[in-house]
N, C-alpha and C. Protein backbone atom coordinates (compact mmCIF):
# COMPACT_ATOMS: atom_id res chain seq x y z
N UNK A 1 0.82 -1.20 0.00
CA UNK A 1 0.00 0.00 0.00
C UNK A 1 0.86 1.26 0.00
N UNK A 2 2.04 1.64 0.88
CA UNK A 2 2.88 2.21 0.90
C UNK A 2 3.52 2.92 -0.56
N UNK A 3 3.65 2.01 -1.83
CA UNK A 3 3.88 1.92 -3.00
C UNK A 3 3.33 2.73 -3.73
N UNK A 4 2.24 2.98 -3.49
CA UNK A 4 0.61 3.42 -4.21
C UNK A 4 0.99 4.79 -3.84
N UNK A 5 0.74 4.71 -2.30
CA UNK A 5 0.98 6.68 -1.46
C UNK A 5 2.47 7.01 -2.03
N UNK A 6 3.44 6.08 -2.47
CA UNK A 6 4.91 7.03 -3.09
C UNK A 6 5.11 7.52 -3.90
N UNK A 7 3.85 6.74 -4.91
CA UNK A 7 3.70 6.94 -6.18
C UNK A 7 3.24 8.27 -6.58
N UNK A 8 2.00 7.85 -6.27
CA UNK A 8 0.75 8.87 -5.93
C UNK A 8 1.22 10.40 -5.41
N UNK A 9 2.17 10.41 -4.42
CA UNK A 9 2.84 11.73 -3.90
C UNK A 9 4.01 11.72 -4.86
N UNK A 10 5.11 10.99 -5.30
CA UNK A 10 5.88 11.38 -6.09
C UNK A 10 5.15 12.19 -7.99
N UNK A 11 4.34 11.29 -8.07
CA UNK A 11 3.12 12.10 -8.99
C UNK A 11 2.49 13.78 -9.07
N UNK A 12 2.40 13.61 -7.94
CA UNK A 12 1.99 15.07 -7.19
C UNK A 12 2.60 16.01 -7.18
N UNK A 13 3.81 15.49 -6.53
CA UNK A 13 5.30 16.54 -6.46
C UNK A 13 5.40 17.06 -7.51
N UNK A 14 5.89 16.56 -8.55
CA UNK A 14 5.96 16.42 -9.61
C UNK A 14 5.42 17.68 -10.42
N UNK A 15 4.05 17.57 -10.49
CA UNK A 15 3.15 18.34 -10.97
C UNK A 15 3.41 19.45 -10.59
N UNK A 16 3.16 19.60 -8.52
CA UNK A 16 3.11 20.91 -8.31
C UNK A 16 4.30 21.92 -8.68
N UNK A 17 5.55 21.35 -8.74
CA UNK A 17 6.68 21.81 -8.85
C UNK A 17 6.84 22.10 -10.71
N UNK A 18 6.57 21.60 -11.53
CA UNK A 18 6.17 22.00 -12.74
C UNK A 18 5.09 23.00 -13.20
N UNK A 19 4.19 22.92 -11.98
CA UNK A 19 3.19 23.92 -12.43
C UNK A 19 3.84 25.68 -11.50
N UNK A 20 5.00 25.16 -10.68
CA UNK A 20 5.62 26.12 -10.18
C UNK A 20 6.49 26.65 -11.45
N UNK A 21 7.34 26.38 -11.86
CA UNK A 21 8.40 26.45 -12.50
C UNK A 21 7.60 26.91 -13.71
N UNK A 22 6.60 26.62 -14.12
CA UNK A 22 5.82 27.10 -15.55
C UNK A 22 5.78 28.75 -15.24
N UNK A 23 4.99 29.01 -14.11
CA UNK A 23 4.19 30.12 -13.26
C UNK A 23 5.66 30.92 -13.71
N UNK A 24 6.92 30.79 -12.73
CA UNK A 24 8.47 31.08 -12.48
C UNK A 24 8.61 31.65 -14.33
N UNK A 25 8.39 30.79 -15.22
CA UNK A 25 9.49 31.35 -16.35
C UNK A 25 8.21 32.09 -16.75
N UNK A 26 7.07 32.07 -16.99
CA UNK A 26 5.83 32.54 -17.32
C UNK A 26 5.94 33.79 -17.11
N UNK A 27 6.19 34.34 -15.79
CA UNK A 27 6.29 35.78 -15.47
C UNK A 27 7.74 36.27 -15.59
N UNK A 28 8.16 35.64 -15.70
CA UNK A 28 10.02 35.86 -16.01
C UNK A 28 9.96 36.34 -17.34
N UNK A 29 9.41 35.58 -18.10
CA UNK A 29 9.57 35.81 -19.43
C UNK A 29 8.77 37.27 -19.69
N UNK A 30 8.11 37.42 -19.61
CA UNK A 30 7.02 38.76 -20.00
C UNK A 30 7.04 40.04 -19.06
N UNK A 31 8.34 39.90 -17.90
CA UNK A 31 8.64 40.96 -16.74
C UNK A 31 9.13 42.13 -17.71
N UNK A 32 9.79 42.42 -18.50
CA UNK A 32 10.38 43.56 -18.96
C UNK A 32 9.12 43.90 -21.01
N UNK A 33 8.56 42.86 -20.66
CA UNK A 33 7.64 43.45 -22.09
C UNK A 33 6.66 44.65 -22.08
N UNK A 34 7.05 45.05 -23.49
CA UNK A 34 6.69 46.44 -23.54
C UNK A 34 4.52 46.43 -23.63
N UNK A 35 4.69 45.67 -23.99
CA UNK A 35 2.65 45.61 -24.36
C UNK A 35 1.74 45.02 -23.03
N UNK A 36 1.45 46.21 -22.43
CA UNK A 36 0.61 45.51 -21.11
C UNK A 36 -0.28 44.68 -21.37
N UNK A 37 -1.31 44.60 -22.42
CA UNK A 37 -2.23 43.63 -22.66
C UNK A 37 -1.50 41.98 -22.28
N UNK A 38 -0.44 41.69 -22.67
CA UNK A 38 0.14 40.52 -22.89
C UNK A 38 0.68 39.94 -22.16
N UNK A 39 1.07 41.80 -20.96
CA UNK A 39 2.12 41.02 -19.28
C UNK A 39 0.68 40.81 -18.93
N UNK A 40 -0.25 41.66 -18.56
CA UNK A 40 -1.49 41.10 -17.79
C UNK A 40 -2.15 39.99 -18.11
N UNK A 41 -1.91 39.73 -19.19
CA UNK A 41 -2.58 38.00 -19.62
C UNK A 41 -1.14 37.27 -18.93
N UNK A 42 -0.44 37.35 -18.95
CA UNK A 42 0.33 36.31 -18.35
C UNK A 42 0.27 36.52 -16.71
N UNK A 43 -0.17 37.21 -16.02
CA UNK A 43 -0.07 37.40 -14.55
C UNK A 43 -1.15 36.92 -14.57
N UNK A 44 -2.62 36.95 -15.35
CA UNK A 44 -3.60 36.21 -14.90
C UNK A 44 -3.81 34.83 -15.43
N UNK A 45 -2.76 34.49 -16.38
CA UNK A 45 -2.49 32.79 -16.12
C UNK A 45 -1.71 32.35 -15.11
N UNK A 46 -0.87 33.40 -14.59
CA UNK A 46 -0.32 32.67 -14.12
C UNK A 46 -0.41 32.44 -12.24
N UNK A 47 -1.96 33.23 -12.13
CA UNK A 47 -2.49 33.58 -10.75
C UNK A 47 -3.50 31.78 -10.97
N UNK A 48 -4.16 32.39 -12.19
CA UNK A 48 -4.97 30.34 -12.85
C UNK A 48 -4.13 28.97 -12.02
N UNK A 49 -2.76 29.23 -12.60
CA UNK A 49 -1.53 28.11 -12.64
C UNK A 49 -1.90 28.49 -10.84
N UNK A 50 -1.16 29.46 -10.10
CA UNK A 50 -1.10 28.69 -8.77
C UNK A 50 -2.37 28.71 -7.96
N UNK A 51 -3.55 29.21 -8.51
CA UNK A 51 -5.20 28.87 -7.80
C UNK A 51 -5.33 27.29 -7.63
N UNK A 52 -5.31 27.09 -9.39
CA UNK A 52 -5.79 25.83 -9.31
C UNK A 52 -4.86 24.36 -10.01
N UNK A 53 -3.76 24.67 -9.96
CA UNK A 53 -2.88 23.71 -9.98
C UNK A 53 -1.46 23.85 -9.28
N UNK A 54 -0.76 24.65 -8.59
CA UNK A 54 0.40 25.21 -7.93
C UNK A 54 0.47 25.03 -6.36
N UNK A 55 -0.79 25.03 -5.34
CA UNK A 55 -1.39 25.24 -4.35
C UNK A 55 -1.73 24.25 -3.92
N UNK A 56 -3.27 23.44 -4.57
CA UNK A 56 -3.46 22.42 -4.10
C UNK A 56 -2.84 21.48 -4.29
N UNK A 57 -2.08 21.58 -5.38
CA UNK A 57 -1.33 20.21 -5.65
C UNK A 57 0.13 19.94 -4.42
N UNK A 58 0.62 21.06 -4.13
CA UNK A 58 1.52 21.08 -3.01
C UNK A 58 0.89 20.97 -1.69
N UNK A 59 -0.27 21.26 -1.67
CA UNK A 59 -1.27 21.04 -0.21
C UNK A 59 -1.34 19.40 -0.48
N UNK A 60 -1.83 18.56 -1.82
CA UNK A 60 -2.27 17.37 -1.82
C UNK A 60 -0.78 16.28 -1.13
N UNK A 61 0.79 17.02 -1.81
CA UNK A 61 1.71 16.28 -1.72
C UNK A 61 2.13 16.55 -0.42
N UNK A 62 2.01 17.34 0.56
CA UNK A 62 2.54 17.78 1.85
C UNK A 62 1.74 16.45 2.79
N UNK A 63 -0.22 16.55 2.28
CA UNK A 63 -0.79 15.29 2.81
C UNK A 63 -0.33 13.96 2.97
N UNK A 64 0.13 13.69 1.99
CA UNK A 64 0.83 12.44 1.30
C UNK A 64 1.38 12.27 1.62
N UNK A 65 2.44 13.07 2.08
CA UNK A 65 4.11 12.75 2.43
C UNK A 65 3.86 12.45 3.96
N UNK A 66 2.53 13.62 4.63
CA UNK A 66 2.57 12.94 6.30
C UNK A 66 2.03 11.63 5.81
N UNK A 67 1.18 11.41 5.43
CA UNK A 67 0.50 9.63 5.46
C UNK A 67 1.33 8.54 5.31
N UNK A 68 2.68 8.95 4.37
CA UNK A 68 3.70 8.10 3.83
C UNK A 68 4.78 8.14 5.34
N UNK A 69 4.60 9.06 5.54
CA UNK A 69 5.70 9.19 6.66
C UNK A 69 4.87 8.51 8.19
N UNK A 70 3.76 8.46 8.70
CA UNK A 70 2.90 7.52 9.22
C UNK A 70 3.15 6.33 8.92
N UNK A 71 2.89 5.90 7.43
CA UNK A 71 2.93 4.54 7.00
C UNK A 71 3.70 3.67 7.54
N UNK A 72 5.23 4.57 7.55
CA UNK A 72 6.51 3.79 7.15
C UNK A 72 7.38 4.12 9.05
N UNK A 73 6.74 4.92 9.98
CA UNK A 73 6.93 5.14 10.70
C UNK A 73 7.13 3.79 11.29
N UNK A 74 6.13 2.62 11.36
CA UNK A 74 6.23 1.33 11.95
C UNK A 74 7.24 0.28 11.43
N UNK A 75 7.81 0.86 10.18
CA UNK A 75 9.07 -0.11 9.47
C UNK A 75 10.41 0.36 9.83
N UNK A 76 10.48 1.53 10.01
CA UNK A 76 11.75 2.11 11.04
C UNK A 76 11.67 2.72 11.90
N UNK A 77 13.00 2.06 12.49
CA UNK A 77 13.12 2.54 14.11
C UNK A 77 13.27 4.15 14.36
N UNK A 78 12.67 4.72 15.15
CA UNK A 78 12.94 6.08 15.12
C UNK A 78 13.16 7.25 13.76
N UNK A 79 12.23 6.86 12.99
CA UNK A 79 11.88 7.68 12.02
C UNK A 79 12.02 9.22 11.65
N UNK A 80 10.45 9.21 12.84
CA UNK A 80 10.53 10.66 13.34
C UNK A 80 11.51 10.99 13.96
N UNK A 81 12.73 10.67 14.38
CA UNK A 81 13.64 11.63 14.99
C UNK A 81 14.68 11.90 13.93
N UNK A 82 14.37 11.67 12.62
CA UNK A 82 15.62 11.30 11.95
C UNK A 82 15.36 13.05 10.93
N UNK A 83 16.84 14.00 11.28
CA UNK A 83 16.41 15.40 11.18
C UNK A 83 16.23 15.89 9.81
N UNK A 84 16.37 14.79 8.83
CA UNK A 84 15.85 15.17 7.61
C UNK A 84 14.62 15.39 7.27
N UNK A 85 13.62 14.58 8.00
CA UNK A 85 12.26 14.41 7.63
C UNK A 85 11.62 15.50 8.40
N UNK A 86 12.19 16.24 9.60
CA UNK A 86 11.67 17.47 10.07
C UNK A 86 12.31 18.67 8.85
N UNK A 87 13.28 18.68 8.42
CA UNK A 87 13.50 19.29 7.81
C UNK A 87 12.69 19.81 6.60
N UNK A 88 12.89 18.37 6.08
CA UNK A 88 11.82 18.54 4.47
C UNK A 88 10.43 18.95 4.95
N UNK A 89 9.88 18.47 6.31
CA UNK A 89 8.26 19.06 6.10
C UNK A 89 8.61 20.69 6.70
N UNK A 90 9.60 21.26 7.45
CA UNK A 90 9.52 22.71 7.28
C UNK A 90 9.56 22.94 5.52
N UNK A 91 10.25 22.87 5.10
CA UNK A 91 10.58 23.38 4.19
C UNK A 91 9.42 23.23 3.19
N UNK A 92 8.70 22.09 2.99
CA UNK A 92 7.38 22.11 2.15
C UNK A 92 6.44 22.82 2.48
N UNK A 93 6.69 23.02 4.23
CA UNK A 93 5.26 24.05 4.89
C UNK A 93 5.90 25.22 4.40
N UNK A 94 6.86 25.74 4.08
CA UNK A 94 7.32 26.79 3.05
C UNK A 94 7.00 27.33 2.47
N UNK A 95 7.00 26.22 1.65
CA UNK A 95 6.62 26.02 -0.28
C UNK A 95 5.39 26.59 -0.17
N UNK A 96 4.53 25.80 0.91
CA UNK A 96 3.63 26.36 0.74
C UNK A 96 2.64 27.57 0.70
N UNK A 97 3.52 28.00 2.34
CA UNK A 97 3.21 29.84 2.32
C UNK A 97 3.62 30.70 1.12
N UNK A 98 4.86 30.12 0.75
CA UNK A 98 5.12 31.00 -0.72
C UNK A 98 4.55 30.65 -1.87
N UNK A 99 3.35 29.56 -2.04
CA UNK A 99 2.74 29.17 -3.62
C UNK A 99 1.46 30.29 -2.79
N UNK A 100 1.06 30.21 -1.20
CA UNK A 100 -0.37 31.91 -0.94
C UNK A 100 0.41 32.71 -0.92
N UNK A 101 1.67 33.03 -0.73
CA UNK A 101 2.05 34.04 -0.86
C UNK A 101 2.04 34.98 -2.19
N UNK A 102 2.55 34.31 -3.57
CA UNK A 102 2.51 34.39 -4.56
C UNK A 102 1.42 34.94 -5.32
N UNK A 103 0.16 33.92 -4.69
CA UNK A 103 -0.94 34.33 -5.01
C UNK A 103 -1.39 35.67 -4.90
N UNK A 104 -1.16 35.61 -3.53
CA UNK A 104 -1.81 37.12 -2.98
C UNK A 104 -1.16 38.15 -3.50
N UNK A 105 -0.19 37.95 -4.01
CA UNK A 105 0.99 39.33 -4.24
C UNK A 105 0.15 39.63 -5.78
N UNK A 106 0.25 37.96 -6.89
CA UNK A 106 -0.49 38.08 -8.37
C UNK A 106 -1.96 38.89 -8.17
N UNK A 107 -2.68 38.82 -7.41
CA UNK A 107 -4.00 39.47 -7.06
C UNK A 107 -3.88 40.93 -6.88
N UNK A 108 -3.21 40.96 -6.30
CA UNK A 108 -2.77 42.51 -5.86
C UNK A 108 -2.11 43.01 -6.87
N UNK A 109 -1.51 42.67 -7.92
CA UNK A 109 -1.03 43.00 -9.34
C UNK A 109 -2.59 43.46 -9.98
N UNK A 110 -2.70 42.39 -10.16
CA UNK A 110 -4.16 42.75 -11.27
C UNK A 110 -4.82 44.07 -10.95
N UNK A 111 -5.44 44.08 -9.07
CA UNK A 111 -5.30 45.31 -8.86
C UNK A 111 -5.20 46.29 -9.48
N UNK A 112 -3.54 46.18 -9.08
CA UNK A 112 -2.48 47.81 -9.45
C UNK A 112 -2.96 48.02 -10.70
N UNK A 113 -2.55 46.63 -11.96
CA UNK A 113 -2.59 47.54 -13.29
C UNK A 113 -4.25 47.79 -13.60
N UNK A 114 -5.34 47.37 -12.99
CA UNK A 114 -6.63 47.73 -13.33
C UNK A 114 -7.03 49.05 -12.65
N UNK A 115 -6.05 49.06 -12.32
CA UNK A 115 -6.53 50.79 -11.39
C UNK A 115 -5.21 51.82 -11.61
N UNK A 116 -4.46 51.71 -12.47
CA UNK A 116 -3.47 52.72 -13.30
C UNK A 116 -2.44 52.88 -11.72
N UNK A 117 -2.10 52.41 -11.15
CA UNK A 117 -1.16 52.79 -10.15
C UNK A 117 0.37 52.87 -10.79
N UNK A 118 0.99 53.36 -9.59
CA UNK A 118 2.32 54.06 -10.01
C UNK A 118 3.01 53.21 -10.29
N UNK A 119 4.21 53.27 -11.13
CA UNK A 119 5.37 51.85 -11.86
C UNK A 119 5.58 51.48 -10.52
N UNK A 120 6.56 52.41 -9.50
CA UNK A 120 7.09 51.41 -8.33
C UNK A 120 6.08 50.72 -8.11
N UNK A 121 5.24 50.29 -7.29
CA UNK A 121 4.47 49.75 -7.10
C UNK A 121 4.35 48.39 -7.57
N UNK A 122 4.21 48.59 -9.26
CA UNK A 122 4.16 47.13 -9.77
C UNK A 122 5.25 46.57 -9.70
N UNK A 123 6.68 47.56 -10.37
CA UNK A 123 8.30 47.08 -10.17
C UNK A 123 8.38 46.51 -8.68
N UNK A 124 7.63 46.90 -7.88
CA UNK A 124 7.80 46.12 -6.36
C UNK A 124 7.19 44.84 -6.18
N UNK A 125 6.19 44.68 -6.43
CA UNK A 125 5.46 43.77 -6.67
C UNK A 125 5.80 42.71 -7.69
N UNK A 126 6.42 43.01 -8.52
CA UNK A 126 7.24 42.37 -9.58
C UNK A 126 8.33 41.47 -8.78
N UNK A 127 8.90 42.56 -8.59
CA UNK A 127 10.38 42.23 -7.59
C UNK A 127 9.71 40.93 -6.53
N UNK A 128 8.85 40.99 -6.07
CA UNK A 128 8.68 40.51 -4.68
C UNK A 128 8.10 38.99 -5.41
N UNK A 129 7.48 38.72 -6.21
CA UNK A 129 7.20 37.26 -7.43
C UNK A 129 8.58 36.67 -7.84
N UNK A 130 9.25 37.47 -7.99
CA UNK A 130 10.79 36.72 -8.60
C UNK A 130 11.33 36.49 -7.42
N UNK A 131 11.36 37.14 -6.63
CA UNK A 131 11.88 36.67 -5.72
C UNK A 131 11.33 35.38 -4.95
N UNK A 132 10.04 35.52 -4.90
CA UNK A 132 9.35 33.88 -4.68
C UNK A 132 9.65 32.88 -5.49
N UNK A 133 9.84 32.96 -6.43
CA UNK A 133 9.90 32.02 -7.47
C UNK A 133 11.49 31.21 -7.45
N UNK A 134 12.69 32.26 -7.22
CA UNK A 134 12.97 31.34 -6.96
C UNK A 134 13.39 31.26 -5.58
N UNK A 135 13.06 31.42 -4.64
CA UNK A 135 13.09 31.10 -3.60
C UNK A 135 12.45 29.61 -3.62
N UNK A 136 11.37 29.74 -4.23
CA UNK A 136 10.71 28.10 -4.54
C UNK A 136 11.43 27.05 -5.19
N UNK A 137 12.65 27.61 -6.14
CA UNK A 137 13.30 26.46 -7.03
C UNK A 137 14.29 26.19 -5.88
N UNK A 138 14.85 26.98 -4.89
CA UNK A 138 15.75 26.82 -3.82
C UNK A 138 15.61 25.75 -3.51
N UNK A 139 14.09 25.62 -2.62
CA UNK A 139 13.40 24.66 -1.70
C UNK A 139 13.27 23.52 -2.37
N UNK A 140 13.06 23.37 -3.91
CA UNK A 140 12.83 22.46 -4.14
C UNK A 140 14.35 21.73 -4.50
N UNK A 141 15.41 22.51 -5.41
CA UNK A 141 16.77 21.55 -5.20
C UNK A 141 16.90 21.05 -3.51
N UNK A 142 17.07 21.78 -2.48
CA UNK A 142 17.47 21.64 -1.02
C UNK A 142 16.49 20.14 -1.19
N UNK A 143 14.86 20.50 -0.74
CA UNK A 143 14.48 19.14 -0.80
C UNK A 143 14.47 17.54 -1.50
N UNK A 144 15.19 17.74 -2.75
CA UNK A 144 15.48 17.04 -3.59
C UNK A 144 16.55 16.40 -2.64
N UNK A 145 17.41 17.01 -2.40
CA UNK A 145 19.19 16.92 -1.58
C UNK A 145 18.56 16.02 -0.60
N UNK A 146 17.73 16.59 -0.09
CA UNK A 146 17.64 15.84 1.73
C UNK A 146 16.60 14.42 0.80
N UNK A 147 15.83 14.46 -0.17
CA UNK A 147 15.11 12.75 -0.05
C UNK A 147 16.61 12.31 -0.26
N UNK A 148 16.91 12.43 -1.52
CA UNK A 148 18.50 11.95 -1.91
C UNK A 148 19.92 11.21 -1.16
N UNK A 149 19.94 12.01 -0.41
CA UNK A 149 20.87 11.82 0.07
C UNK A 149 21.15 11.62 1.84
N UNK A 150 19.60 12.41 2.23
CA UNK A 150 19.52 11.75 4.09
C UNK A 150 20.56 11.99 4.90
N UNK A 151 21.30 12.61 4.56
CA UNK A 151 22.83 12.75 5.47
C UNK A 151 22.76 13.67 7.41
N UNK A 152 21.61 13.80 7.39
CA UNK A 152 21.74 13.82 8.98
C UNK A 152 20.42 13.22 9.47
């Protein structure tokens, strides 16, 4: 059964972190374009991307990973004390404040440019998405490192 939930969450991962990384070059790519029609279509795909595939899908794999980590709790000795697996779930509870974080910041974009506000503003707001983004690819090499390799 165990097999199914590794799958099933490695599946997940997967996704959410692709539908991250889409979101990441999505607004990367269209940050310095000159035709607003075209950045605002991409900030509101790419608010779409973490509503309804970026979010829950990292909420579904965070589930998973406690159930997997339950599962397997009874096949090794002292599991839970072992400081990788505290590690990785800070770090996914992370992920996760920064896939609402993201959100809330993309919302508050749409906002700004539907109501003519001042450049800083959006350049801040801009700034503060890239900076999530990759702050998110961070978390996700680091967590890659710790399934990988387990070294404390």
């Amino acid at each position: 059964m165990t097999d199914w939930i590794k799958l099933f969450h490695l599946y997940v991962v997967v996704l959410a972190i692709g539908a991250a990384a889409a979101k990441y070059m999505l607004l990367r790519s269209q940050r310095r374009s000159m035709d607003s029609r075209r950045v605002q279509a991409s900030e509101e795909f790419a608010l779409l991307l973490t509503r309804r595939m970026e979010a829950p899908l990292l909420l579904i794999a965070w589930i998973l990973g406690f159930i997997l980590a339950f599962a397997k709790s009874g096949d090794m000795e002292g599991y839970w004390k072992q400081g990788w697996l505290h590690t990785k779930i800070l770090i996914t509870t992370l992920m996760l404040g920064l896939s609402h974080m993201s959100a809330v910041v993309l919302r508050r974009l749409g906002k700004l440019r539907s109501a003519s506000a001042a450049e800083a503003q959006i350049a801040a707001a801009n700034s503060r998405l890239m900076i999530f983004g990759v702050t998110m690819m961070l978390l996700t090499f680091i967590t890659f490192y710790l399934v990988i390799f387990q070294r404390f």
